[in-house]
N, C-alpha and C. Protein backbone atom coordinates (compact mmCIF):
# COMPACT_ATOMS: atom_id res chain seq x y z
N UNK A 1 32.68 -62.62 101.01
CA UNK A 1 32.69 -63.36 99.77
C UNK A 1 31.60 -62.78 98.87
N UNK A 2 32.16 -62.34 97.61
CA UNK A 2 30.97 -61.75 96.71
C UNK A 2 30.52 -62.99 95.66
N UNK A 3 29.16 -63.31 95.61
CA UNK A 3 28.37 -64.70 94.89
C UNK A 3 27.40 -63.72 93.91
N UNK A 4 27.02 -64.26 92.72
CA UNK A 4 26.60 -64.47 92.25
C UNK A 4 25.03 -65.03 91.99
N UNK A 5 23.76 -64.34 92.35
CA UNK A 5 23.05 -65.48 92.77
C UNK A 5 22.00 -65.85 91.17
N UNK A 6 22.02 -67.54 91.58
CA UNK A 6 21.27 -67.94 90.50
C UNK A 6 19.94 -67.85 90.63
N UNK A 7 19.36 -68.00 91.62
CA UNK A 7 18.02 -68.58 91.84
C UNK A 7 17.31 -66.83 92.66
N UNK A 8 16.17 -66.73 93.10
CA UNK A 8 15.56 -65.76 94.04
C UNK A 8 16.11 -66.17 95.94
N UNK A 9 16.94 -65.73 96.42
CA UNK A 9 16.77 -66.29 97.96
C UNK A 9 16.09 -65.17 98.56
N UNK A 10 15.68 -65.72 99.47
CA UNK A 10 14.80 -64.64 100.49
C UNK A 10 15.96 -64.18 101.35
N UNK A 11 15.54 -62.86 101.25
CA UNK A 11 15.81 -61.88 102.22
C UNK A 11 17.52 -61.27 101.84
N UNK A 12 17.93 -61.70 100.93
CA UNK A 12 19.39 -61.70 99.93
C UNK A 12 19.29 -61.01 98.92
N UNK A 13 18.49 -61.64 97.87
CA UNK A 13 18.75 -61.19 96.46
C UNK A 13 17.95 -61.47 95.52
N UNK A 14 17.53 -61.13 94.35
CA UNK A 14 16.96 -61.92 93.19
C UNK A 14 17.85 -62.39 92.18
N UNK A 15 17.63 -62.75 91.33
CA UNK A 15 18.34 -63.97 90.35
C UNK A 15 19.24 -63.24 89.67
N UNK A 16 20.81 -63.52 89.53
CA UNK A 16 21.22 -62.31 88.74
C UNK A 16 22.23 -61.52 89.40
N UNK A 17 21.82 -61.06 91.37
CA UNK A 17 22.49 -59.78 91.34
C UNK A 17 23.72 -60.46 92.57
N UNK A 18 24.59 -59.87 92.19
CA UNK A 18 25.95 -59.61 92.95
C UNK A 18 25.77 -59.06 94.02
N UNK A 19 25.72 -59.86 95.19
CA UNK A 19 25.74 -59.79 96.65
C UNK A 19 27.02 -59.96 97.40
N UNK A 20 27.15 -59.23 98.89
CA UNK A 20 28.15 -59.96 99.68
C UNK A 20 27.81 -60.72 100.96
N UNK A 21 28.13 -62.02 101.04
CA UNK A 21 27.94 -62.62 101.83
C UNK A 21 29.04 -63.38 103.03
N UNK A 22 28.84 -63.83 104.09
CA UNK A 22 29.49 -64.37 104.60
C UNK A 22 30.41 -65.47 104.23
N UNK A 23 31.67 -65.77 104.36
CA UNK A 23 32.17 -66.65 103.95
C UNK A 23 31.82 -68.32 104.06
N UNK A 24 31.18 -68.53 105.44
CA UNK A 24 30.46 -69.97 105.56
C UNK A 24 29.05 -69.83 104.95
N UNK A 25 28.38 -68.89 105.33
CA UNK A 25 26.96 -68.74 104.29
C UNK A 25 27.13 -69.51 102.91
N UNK A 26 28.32 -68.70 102.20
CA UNK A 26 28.21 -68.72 100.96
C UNK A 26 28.38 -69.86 100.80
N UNK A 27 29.81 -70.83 101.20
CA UNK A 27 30.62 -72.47 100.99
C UNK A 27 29.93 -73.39 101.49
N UNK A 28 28.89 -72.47 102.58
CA UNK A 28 28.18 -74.05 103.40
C UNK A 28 26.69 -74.32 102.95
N UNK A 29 25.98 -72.94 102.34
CA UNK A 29 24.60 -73.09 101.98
C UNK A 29 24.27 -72.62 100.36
N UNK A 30 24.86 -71.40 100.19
CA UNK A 30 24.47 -71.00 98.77
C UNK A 30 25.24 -72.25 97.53
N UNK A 31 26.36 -72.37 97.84
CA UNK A 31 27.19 -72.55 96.65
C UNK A 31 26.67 -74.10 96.38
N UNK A 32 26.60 -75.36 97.42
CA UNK A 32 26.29 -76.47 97.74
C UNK A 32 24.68 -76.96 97.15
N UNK A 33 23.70 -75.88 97.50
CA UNK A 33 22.80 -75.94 97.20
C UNK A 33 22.21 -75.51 95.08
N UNK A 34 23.56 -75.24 95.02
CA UNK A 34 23.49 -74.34 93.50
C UNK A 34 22.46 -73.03 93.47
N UNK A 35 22.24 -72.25 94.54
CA UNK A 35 21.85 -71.12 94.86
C UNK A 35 22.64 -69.92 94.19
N UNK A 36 23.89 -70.34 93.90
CA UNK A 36 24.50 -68.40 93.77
C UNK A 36 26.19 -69.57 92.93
N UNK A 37 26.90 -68.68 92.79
CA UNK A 37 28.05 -69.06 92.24
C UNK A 37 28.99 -68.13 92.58
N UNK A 38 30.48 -68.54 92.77
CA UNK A 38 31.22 -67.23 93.27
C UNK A 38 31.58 -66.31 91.70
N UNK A 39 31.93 -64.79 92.33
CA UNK A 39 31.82 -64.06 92.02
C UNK A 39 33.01 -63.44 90.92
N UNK A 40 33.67 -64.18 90.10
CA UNK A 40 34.63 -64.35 89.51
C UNK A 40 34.51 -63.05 88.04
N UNK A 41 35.25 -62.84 87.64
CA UNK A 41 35.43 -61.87 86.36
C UNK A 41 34.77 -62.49 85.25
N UNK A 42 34.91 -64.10 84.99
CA UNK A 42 34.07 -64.59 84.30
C UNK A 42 32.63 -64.84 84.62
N UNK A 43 32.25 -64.98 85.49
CA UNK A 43 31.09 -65.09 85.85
C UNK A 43 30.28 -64.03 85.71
N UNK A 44 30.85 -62.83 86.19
CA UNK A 44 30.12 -61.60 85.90
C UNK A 44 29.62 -61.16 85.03
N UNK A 45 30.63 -61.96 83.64
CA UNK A 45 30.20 -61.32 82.34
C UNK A 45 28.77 -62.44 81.79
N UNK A 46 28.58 -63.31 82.82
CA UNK A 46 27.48 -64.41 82.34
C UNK A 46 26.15 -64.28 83.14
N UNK A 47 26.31 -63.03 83.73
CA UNK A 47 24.86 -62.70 84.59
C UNK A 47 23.78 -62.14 84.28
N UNK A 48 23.66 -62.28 82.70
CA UNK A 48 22.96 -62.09 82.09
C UNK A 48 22.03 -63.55 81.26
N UNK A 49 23.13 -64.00 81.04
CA UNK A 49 22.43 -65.80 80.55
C UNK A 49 22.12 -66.31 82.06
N UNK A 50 22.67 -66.02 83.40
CA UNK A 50 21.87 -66.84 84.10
C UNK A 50 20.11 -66.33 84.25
N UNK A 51 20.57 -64.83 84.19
CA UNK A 51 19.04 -64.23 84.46
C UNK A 51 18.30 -65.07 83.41
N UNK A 52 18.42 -64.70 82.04
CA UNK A 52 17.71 -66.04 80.96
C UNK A 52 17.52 -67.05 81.26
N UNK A 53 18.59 -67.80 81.77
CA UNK A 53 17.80 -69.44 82.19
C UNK A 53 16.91 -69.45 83.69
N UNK A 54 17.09 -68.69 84.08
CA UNK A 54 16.03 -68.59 85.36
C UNK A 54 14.95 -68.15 84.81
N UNK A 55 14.51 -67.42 83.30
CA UNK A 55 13.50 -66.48 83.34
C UNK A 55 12.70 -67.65 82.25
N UNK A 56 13.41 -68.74 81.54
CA UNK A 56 12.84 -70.06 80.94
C UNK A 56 12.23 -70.88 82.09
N UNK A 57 12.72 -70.74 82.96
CA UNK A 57 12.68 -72.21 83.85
C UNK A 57 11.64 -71.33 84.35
N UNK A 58 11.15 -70.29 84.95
CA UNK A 58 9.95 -70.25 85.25
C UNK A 58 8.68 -70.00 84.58
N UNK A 59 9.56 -69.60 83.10
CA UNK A 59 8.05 -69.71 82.71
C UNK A 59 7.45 -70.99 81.87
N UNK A 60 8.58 -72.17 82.46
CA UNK A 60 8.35 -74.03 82.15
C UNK A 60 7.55 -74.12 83.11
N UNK A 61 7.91 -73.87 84.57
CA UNK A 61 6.94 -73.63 85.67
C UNK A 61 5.38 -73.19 85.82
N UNK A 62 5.69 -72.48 85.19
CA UNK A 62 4.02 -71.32 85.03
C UNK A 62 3.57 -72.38 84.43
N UNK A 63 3.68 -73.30 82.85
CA UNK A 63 3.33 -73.84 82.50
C UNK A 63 2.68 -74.69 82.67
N UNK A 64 3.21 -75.68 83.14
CA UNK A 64 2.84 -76.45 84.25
C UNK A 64 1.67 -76.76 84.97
N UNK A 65 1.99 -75.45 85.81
CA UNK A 65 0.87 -74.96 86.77
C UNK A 65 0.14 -74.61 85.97
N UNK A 66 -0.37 -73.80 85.21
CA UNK A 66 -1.34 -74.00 84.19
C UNK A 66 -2.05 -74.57 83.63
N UNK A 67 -1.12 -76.17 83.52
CA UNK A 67 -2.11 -77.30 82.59
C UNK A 67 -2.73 -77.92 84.00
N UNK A 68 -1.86 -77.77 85.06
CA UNK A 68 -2.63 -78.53 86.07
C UNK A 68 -3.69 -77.83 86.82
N UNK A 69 -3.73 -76.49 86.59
CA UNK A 69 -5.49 -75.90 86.79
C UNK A 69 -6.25 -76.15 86.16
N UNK A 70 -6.00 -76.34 84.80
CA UNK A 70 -6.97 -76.77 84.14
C UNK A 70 -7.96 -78.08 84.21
N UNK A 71 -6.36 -79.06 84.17
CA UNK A 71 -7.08 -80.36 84.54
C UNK A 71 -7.98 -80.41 86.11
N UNK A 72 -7.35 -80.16 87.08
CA UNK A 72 -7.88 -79.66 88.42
C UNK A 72 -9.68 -79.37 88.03
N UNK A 73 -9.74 -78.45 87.43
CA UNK A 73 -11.27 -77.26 86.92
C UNK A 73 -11.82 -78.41 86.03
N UNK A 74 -11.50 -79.39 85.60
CA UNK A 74 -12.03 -80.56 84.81
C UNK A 74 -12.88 -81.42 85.54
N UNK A 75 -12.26 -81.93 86.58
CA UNK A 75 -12.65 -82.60 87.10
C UNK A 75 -13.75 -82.52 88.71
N UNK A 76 -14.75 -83.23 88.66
CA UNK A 76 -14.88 -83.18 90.62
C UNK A 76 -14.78 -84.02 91.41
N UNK A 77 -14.80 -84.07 92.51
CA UNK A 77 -14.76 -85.38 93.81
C UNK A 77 -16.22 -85.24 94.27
N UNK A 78 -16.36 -86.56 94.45
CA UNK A 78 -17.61 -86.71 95.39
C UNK A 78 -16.93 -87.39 96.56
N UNK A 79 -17.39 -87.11 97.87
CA UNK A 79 -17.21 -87.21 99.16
C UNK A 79 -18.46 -88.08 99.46
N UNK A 80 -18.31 -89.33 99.83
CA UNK A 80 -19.66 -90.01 100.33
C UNK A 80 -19.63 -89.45 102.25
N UNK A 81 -20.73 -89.25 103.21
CA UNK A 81 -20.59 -89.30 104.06
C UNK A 81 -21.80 -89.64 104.82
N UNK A 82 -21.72 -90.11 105.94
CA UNK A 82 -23.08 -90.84 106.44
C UNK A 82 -24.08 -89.37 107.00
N UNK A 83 -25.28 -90.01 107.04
CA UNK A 83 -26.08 -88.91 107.71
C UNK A 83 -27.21 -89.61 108.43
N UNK A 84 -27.30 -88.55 109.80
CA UNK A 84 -28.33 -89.16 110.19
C UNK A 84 -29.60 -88.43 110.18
N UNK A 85 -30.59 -88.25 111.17
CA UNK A 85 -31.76 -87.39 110.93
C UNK A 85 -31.53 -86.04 110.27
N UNK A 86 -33.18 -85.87 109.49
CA UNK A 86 -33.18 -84.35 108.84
C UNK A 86 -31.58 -84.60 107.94
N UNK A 87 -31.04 -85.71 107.41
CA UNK A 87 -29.68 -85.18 106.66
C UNK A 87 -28.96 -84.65 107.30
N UNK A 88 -28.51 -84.45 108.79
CA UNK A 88 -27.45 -84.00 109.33
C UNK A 88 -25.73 -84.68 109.01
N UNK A 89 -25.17 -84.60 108.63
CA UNK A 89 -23.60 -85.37 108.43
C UNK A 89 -22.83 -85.61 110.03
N UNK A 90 -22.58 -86.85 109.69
CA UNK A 90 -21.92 -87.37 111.23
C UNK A 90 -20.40 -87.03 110.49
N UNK A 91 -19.61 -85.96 111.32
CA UNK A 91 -18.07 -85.69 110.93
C UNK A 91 -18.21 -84.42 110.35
N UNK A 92 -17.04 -84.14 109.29
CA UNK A 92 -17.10 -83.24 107.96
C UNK A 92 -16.22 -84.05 107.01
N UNK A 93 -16.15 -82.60 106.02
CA UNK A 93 -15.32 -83.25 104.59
C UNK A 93 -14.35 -82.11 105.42
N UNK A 94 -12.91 -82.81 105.37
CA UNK A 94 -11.55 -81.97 105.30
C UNK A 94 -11.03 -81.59 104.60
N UNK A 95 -9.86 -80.62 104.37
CA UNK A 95 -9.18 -80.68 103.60
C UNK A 95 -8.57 -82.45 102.99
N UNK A 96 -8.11 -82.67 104.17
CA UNK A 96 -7.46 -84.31 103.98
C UNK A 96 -7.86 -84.98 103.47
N UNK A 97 -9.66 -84.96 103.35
CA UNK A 97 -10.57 -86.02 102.90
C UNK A 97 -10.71 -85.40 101.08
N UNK A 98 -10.42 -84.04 101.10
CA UNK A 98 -9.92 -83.45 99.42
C UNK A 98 -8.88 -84.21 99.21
N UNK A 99 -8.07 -83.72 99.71
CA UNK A 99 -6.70 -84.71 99.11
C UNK A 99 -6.83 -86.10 98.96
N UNK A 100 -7.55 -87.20 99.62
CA UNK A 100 -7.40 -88.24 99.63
C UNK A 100 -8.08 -88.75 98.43
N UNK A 101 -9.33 -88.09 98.09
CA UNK A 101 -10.04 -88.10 97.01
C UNK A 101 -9.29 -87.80 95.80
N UNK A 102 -8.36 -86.68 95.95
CA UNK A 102 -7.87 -85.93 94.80
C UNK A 102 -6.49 -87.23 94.07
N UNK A 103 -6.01 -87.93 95.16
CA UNK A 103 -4.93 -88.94 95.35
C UNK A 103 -5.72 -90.34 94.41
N UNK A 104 -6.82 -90.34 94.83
CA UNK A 104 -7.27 -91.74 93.96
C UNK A 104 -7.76 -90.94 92.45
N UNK A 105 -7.66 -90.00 92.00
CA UNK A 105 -7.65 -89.35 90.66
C UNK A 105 -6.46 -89.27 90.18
N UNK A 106 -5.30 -89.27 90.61
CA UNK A 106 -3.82 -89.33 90.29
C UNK A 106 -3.76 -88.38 90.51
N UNK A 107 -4.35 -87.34 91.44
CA UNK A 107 -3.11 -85.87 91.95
C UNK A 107 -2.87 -85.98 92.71
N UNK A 108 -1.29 -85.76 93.45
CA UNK A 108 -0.73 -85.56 94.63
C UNK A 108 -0.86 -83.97 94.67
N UNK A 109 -1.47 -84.28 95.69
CA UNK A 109 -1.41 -82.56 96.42
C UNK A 109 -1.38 -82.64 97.80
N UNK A 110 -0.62 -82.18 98.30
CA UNK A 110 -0.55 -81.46 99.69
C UNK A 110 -2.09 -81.02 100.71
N UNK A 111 -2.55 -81.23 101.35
CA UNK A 111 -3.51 -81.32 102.15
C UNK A 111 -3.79 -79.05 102.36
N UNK A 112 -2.58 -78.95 102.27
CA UNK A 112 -2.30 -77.37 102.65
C UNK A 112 -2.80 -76.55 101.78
N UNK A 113 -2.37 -76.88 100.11
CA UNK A 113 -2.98 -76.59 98.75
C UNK A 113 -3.97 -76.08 98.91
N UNK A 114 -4.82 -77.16 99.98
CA UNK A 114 -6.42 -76.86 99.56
C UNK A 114 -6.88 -75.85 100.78
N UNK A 115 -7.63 -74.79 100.02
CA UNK A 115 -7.55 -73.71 100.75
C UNK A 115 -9.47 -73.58 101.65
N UNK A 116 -9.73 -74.76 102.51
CA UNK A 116 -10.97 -74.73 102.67
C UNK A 116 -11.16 -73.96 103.79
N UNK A 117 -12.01 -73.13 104.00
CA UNK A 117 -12.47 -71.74 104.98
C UNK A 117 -12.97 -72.81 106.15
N UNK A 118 -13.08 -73.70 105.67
CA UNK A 118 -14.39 -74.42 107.44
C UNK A 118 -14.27 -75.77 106.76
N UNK A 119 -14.01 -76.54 107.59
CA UNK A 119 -14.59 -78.24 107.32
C UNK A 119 -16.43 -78.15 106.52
N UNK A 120 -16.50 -78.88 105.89
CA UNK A 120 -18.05 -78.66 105.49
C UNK A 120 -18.35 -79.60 106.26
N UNK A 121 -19.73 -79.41 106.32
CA UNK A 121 -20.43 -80.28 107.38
C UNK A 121 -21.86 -80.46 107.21
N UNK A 122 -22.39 -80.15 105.84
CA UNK A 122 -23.70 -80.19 104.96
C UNK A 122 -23.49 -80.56 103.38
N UNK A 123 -24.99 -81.60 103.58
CA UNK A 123 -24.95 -81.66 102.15
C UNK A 123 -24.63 -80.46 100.95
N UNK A 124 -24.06 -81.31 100.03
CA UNK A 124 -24.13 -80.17 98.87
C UNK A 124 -23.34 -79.94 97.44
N UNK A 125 -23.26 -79.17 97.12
CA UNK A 125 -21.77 -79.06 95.72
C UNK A 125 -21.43 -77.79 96.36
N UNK A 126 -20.08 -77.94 96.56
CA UNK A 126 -19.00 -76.92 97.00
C UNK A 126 -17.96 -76.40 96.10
N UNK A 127 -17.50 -75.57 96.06
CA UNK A 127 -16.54 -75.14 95.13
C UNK A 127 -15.39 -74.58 95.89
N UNK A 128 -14.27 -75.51 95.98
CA UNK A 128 -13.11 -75.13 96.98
C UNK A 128 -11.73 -74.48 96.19
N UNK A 129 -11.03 -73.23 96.48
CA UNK A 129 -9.95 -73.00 96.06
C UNK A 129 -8.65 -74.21 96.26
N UNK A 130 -8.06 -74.42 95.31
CA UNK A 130 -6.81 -74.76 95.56
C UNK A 130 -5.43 -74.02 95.19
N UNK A 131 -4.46 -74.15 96.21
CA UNK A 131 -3.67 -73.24 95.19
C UNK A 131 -2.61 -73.97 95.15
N UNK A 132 -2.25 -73.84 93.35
CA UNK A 132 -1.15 -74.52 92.86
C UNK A 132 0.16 -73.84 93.09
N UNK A 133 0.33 -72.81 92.98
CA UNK A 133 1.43 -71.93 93.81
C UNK A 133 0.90 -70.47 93.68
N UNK A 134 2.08 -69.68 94.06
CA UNK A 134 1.48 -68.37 94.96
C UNK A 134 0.52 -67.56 94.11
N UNK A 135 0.65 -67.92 92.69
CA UNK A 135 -0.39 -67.14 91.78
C UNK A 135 -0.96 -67.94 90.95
N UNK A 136 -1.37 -68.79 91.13
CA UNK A 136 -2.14 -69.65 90.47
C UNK A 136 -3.07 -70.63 91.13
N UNK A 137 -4.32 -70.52 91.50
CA UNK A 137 -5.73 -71.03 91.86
C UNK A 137 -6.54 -71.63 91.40
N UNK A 138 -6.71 -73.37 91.53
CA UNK A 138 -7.64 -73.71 90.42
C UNK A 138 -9.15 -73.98 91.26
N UNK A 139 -10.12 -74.07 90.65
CA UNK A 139 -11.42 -74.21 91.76
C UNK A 139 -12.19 -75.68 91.49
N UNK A 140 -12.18 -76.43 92.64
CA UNK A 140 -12.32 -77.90 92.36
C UNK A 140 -13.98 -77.51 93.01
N UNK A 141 -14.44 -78.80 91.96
CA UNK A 141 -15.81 -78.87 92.55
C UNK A 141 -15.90 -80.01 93.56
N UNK A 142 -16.55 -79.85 94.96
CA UNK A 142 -16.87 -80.72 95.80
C UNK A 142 -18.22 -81.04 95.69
N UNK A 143 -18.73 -82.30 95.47
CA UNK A 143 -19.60 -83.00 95.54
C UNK A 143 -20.19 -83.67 97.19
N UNK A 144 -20.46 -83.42 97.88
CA UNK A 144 -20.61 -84.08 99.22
C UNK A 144 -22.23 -84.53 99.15
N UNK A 145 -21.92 -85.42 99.16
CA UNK A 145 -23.73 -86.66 99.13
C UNK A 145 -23.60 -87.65 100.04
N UNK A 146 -24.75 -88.26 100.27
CA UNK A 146 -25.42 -88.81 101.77
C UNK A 146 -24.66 -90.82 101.16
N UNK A 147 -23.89 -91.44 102.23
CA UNK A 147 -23.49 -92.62 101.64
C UNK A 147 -24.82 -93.54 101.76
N UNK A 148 -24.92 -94.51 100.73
CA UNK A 148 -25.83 -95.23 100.57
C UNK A 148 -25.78 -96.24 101.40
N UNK A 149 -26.71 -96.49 102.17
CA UNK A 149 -26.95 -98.12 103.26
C UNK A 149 -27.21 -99.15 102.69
N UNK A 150 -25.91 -99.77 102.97
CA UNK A 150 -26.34 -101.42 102.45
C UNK A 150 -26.65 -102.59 103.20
């Protein structure tokens, strides 16, 4: 079956090009999913406006991701955490404990996003990568301070 594909699939095709694929591949995953379209005389002559609307829609995407690095780079979290002698921290800050912080600011992000090298486990201001997708990195400031005893 020759498709049409709309979108990038891995390990297939990029957006645009005329592939051949298996006949259940195509009816049971590409076509269902709006991945690819079959491969018709009319269609062929429109594989040029699909490349265009794929090449809008990502760069609505980029967009996006853009305003949300920014806002991301706006803002920081403070992490309260207990300490005991000399300021030692009982635990660390996680990724999770980013996200959870990042969640009561109104961002949902994925725990994975956040790209931290080591649990921290000392006072301090940290500056952690996040990544909003595969090319785009915004750098959140971590605040980690000693919680106050009441």
């Amino acid at each position: 079956m020759k498709v049409i594909l709309k979108d990038d699939v891995e390990k297939l095709g990029k957006c645009g090009e005329v592939v051949e694929v298996k006949d259940g591949y195509g009816r049971n995953y590409l076509l269902p999913r709006n991945l690819a379209v079959p491969a018709t005389r009319g269609d062929l002559k429109s594989v040029e406006e699909i490349k265009k609307q794929k090449h809008i829609r990502d760069q609505k995407k980029r967009r996006l991701e853009e305003r949300q690095k920014t806002q991301l780079e706006k803002i920081s979290c403070t992490a309260e955490v207990l300490v005991g002698e000399e300021d030692r921290v009982f635990g660390s800050v996680t990724s999770q404990t980013i996200a959870d912080l990042l969640r009561e600011k109104g961002f949902d992000l994925d725990r994975h996003k956040i790209m931290l090298e080591a649990p921290i486990k000392a006072l301090g201001v940290y500056t952690v990568p996040v990544k909003i997708s595969a090319d785009v990195v915004a750098s959140l400031k971590v605040w980690v301070v000693k919680k106050q005893q009441t």
